[in-house]
C-alpha atoms as a PDB file:
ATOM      1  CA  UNK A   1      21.937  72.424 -37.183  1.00  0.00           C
ATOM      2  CA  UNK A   2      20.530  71.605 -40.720  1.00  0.00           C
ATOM      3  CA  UNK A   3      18.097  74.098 -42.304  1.00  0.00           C
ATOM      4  CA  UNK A   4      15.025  72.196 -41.430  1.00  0.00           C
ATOM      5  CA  UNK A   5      16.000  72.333 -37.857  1.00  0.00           C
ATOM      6  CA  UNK A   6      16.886  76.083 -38.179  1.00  0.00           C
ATOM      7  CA  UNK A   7      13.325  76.826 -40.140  1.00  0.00           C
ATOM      8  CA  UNK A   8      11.727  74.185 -37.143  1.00  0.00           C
ATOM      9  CA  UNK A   9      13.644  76.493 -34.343  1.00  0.00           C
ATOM     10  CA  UNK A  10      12.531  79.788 -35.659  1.00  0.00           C
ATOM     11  CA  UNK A  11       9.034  78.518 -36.171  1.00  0.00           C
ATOM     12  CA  UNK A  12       8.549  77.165 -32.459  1.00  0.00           C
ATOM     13  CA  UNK A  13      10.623  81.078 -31.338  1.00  0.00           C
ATOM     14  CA  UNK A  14       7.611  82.949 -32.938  1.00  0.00           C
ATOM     15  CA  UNK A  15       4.771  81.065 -31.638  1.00  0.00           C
ATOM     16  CA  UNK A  16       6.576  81.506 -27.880  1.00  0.00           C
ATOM     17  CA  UNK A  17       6.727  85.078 -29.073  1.00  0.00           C
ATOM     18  CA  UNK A  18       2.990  85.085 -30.075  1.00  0.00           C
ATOM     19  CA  UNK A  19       1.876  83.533 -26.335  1.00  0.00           C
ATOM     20  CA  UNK A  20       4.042  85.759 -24.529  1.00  0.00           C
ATOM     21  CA  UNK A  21       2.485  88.664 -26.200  1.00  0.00           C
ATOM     22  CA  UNK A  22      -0.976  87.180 -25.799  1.00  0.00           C
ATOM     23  CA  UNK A  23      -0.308  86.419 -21.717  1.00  0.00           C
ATOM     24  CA  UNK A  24       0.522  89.977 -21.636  1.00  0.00           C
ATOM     25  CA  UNK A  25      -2.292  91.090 -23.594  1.00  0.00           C
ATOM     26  CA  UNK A  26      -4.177  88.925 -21.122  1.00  0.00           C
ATOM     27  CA  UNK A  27      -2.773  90.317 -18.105  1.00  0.00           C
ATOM     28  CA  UNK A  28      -3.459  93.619 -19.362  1.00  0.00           C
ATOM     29  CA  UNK A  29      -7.209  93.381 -19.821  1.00  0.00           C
ATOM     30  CA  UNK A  30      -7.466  91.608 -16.206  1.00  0.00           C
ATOM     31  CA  UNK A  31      -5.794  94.678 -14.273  1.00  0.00           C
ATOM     32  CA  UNK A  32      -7.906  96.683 -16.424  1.00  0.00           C
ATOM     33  CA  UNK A  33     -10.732  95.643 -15.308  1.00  0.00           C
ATOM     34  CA  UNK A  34      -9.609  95.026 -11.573  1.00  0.00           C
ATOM     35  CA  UNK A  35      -9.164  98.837 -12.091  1.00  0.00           C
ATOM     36  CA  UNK A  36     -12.302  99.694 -13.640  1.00  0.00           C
ATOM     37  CA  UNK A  37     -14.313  97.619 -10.967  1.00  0.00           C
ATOM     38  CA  UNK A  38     -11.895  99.284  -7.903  1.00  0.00           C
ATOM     39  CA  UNK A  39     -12.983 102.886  -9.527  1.00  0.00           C
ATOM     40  CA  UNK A  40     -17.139 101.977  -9.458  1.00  0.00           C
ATOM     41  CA  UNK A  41     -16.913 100.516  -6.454  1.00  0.00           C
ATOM     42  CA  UNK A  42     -14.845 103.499  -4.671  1.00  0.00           C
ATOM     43  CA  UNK A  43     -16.821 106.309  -6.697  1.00  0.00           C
ATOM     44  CA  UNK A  44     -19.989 105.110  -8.001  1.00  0.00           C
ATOM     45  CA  UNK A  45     -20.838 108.247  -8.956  1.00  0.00           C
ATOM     46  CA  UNK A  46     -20.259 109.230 -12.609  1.00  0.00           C
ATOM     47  CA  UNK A  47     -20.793 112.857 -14.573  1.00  0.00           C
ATOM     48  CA  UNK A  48     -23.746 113.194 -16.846  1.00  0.00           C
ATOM     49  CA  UNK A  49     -22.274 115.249 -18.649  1.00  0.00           C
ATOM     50  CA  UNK A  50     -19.785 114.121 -20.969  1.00  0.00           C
ATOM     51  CA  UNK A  51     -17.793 117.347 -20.681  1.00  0.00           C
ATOM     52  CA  UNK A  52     -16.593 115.961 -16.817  1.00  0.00           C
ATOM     53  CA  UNK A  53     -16.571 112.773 -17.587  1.00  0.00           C
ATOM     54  CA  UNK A  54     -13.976 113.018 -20.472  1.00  0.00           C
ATOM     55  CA  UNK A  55     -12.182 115.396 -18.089  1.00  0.00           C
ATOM     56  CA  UNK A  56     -11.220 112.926 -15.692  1.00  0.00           C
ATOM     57  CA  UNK A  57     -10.260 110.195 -18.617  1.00  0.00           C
ATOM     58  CA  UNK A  58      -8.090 113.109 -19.700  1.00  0.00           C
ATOM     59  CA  UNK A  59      -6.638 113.907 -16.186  1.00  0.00           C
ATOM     60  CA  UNK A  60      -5.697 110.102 -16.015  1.00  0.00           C
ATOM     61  CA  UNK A  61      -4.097 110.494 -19.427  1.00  0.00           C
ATOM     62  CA  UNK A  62      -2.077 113.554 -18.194  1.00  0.00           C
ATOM     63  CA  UNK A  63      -0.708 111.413 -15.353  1.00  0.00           C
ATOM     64  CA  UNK A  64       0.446 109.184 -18.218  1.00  0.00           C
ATOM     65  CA  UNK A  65       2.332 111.457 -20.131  1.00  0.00           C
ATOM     66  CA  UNK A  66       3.683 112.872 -17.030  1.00  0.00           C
ATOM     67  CA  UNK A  67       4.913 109.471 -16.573  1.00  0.00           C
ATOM     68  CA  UNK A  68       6.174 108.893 -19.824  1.00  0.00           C
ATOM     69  CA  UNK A  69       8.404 112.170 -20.095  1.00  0.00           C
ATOM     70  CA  UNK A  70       9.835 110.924 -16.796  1.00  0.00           C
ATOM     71  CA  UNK A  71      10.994 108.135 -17.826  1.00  0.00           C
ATOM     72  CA  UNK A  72      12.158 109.383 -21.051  1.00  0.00           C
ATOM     73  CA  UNK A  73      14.165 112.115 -19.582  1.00  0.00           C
ATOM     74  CA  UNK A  74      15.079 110.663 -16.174  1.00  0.00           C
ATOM     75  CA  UNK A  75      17.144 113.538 -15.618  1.00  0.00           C
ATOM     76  CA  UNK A  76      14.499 115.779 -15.507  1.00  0.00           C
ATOM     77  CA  UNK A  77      11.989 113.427 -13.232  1.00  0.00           C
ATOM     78  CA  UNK A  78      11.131 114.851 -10.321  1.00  0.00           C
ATOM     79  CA  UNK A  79       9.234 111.551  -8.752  1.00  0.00           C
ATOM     80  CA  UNK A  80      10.496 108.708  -7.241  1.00  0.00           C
ATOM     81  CA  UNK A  81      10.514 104.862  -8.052  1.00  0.00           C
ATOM     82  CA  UNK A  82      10.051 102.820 -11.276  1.00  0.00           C
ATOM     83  CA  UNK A  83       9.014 105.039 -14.239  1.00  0.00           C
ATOM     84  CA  UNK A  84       8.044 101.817 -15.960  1.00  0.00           C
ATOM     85  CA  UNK A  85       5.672 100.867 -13.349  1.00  0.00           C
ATOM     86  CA  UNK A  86       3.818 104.211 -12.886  1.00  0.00           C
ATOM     87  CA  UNK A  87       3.492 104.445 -16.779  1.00  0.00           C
ATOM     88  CA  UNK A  88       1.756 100.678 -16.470  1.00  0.00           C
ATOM     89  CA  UNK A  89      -0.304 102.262 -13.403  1.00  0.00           C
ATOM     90  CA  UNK A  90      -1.448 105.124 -15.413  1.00  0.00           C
ATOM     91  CA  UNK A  91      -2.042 103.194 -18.338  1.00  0.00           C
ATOM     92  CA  UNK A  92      -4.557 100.983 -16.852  1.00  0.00           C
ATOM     93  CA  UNK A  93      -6.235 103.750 -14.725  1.00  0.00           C
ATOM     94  CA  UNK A  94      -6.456 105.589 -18.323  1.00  0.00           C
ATOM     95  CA  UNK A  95      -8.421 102.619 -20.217  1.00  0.00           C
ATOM     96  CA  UNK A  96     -10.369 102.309 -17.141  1.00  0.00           C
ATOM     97  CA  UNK A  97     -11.695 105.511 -17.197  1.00  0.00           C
ATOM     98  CA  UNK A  98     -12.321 105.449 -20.621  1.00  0.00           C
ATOM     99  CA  UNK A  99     -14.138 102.171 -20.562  1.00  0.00           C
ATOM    100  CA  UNK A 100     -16.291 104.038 -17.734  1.00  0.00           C
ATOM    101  CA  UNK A 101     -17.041 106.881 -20.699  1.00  0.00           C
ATOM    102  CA  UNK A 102     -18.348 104.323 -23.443  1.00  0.00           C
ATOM    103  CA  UNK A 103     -20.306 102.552 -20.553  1.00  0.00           C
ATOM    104  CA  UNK A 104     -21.993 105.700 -19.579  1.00  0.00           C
ATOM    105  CA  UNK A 105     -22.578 107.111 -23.385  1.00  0.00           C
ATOM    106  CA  UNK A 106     -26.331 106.135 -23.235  1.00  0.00           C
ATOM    107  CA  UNK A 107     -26.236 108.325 -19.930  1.00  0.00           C
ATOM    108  CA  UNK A 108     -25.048 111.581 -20.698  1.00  0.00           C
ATOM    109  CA  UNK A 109     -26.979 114.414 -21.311  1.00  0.00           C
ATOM    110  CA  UNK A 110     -27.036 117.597 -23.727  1.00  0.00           C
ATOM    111  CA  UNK A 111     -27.359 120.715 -22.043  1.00  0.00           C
ATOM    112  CA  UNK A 112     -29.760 123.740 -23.861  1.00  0.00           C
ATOM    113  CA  UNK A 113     -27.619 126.785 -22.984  1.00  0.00           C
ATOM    114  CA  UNK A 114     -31.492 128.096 -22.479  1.00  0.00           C
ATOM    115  CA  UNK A 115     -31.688 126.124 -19.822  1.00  0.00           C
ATOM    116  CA  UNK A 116     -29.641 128.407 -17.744  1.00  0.00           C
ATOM    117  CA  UNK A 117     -31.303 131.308 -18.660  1.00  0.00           C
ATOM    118  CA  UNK A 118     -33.224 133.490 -16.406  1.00  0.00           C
ATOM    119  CA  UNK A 119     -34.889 135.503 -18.854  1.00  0.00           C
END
């Protein structure tokens, strides 16, 4: 193989490389908002506050992390199954719920610690 065909090769090896990354990029955003959509639907009820509603983004993210540290040190995971998967899972179910906290920013109210008192 001359050096054209080499440069010609390596040329048509990153644009594969670019859509493969961009399918999976793709793929990504659709189960993310499957996920979001599955979430509304199942609990169309949202906090106004955005102390709650940042909670549960954060309890999603914890389930990610917990993921991640199982998978980095398997010897030390204590669940079941493909640590690669349940990070993915908890991924998506992360930017879901975050994409339901920028949705609902309009939404969310400020609370006048007066308003809770009685005298």
């Amino acid at each position: 193989m001359n050096a054209t065909q080499q440069m010609a090769r390596a040329e048509r090896m990153d644009r594969m490389s670019e859509i493969r990354d961009r399918a999976i990029e793709t793929l990504a955003l659709i189960a993310i908002e499957e996920e979001y959509e599955k979430a509304c639907t199942k609990y169309p009820l949202w906090p106004e506050d955005p102390v709650h509603a940042a909670g549960i983004v954060t309890e999603e993210a914890g389930e990610l992390i917990q993921a991640a540290l199982d998978h980095t040190y398997h010897d030390l995971n204590h669940h079941d199954g493909d640590t690669l998967k349940r990070m993915e899972k908890e991924a998506i179910q992360t930017v879901a719920m975050a994409l339901r906290f920028l949705v609902n920013l309009s939404k969310y109210r400020k609370f006048d610690k007066r308003e809770n008192n009685n005298g």
